[in-house]
N, C-alpha and C. Protein backbone atom coordinates (compact mmCIF):
# COMPACT_ATOMS: atom_id res chain seq x y z
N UNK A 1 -4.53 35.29 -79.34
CA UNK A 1 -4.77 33.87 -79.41
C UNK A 1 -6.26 33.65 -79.67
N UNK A 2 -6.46 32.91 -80.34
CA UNK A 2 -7.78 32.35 -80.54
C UNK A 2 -8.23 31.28 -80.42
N UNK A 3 -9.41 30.61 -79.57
CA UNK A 3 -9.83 29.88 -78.60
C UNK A 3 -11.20 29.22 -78.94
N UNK A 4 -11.24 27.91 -79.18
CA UNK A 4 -11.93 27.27 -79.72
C UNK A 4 -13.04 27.04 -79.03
N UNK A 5 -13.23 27.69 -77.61
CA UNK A 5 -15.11 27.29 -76.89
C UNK A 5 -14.68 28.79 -75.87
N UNK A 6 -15.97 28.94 -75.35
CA UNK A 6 -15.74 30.04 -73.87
C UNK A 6 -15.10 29.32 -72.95
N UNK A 7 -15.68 28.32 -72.86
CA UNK A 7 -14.65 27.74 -71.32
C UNK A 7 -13.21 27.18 -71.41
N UNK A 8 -12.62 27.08 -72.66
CA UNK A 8 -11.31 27.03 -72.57
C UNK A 8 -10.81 28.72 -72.20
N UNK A 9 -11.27 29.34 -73.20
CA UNK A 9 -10.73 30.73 -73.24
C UNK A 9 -10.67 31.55 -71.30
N UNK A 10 -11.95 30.85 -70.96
CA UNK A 10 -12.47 31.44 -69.33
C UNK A 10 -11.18 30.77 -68.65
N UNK A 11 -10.36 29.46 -68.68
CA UNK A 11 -9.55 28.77 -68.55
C UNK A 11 -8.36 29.09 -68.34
N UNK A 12 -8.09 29.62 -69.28
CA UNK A 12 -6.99 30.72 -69.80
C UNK A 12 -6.87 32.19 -68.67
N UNK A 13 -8.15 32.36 -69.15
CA UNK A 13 -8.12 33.92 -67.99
C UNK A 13 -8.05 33.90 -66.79
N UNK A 14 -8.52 31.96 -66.27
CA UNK A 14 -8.44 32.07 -64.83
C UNK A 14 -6.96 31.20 -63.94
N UNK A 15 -5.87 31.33 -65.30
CA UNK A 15 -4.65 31.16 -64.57
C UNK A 15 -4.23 32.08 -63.26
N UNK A 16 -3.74 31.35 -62.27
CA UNK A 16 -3.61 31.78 -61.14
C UNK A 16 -4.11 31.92 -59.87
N UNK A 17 -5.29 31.65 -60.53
CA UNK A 17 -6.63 31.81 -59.56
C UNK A 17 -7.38 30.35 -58.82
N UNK A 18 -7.41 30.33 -57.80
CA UNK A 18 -8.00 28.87 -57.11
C UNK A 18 -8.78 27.96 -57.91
N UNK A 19 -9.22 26.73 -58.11
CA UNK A 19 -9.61 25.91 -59.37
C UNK A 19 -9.02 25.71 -60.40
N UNK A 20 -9.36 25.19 -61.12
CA UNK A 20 -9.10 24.44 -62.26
C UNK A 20 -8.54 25.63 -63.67
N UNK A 21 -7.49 25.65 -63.92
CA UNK A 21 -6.97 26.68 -65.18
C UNK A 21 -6.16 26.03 -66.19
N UNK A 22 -6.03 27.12 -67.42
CA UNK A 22 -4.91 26.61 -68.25
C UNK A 22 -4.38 27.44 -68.68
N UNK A 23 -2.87 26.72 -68.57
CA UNK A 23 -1.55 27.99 -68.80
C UNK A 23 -0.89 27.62 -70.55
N UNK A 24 -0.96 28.59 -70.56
CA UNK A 24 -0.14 28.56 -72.00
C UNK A 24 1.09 28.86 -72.33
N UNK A 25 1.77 28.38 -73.54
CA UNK A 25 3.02 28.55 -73.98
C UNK A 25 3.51 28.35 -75.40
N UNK A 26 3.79 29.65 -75.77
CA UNK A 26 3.79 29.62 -77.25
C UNK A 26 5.19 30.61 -77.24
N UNK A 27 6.08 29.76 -77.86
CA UNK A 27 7.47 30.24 -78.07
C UNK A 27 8.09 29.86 -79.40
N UNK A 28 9.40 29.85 -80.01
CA UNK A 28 9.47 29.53 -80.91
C UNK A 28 9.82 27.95 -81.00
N UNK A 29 9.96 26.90 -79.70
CA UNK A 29 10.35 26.16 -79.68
C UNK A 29 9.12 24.90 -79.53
N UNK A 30 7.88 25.82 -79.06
CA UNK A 30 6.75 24.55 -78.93
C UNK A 30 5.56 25.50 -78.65
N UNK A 31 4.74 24.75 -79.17
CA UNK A 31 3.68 25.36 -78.43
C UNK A 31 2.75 24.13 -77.34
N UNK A 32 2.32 24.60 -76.69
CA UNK A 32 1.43 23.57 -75.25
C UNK A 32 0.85 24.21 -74.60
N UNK A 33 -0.01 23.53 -73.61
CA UNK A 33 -0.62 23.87 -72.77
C UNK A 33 -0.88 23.07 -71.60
N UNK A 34 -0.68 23.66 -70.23
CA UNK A 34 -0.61 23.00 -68.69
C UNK A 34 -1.77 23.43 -68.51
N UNK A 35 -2.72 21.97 -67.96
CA UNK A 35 -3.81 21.59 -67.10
C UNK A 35 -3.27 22.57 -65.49
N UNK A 36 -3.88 23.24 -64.49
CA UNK A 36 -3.29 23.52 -63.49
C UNK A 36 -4.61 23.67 -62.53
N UNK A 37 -4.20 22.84 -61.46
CA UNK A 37 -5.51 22.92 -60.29
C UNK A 37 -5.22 23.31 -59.18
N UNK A 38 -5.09 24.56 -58.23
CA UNK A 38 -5.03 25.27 -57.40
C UNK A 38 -5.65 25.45 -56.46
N UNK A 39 -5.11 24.71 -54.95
CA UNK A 39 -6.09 24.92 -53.56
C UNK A 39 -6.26 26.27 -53.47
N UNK A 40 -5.68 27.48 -53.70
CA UNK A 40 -5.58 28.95 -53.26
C UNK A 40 -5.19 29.50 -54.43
N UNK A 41 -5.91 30.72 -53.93
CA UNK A 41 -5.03 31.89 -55.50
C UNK A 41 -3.41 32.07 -55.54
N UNK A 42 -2.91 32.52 -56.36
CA UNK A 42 -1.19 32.45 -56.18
C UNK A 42 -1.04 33.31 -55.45
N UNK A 43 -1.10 34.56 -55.61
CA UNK A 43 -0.80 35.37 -53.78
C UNK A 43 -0.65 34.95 -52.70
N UNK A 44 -1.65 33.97 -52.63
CA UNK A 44 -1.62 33.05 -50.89
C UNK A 44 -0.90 32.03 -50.89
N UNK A 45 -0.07 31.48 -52.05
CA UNK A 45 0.62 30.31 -51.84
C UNK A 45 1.92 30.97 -51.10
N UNK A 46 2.53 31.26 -51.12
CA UNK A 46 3.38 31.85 -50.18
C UNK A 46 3.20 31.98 -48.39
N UNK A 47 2.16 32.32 -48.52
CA UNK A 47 1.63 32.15 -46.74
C UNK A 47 1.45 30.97 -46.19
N UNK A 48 1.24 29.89 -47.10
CA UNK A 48 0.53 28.59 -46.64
C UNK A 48 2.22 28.09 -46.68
N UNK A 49 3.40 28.17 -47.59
CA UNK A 49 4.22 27.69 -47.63
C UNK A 49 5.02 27.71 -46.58
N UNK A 50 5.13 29.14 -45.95
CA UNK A 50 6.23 29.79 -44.76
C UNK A 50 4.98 29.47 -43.28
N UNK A 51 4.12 28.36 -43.30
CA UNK A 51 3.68 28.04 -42.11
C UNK A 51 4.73 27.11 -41.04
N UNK A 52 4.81 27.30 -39.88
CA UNK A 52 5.22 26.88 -38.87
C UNK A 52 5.25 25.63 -39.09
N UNK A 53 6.39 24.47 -39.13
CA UNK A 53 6.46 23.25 -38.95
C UNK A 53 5.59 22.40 -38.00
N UNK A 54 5.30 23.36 -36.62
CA UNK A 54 4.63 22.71 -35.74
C UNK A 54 3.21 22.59 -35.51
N UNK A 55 3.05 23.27 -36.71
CA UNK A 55 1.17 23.56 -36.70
C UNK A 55 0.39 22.14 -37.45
N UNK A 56 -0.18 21.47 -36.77
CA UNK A 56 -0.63 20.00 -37.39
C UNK A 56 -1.85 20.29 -38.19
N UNK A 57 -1.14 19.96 -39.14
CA UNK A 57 -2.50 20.53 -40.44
C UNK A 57 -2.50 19.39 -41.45
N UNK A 58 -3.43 18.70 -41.92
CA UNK A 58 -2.59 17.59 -43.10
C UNK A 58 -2.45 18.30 -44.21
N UNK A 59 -1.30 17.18 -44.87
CA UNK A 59 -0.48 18.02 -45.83
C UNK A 59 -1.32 18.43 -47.04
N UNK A 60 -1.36 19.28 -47.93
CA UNK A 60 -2.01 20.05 -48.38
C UNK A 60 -1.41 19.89 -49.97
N UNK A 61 -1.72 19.80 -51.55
CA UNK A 61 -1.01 19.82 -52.58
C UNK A 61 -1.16 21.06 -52.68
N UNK A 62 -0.63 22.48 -52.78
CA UNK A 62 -1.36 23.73 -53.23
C UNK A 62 -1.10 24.06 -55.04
N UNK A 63 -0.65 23.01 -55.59
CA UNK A 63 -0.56 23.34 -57.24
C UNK A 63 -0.22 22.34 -57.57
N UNK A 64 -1.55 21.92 -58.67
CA UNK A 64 -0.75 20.38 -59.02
C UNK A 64 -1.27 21.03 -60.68
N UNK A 65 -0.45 20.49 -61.75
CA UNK A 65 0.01 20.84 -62.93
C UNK A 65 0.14 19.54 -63.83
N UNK A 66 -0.09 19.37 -65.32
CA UNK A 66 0.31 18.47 -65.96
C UNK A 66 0.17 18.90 -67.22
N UNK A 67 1.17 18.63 -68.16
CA UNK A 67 0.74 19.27 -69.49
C UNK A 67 -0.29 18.77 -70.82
N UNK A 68 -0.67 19.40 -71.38
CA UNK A 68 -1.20 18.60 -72.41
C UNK A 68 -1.01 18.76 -73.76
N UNK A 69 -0.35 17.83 -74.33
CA UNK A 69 -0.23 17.77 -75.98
C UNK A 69 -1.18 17.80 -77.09
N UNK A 70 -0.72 18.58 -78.50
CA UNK A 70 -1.97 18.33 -79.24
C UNK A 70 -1.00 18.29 -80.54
């Protein structure tokens, strides 16, 4: 793929990872790309998910996502 600035491309590489990323998708049916902003790296979303109901913590978004058209 080829990537029109460093910080999209850095973007790209830092899918998965806590902050601000972008995921890609290139198939034969579309191509796009998801905006994705991450409280935690993906490894740890799982731990934060299987926390105890009773532990008072406020609620937390751990992946919020939106796509973007071009």
């Amino acid at each position: 793929m080829r990537f029109c600035c460093v910080v999209f491309k850095n973007a790209v590489l830092d899918a998965g990872n806590k902050g601000i990323s972008v995921l890609c998708r290139n198939d034969e049916q579309s191509r796009c790309f998801y905006l994705q902003g991450r409280a935690c790296d993906a490894f740890e979303e799982a731990k934060l998910k299987n926390l105890p109901k009773n532990i008072d913590i406020p609620k937390l978004r751990i992946v919020e996502q939106t796509g973007i058209q071009f």
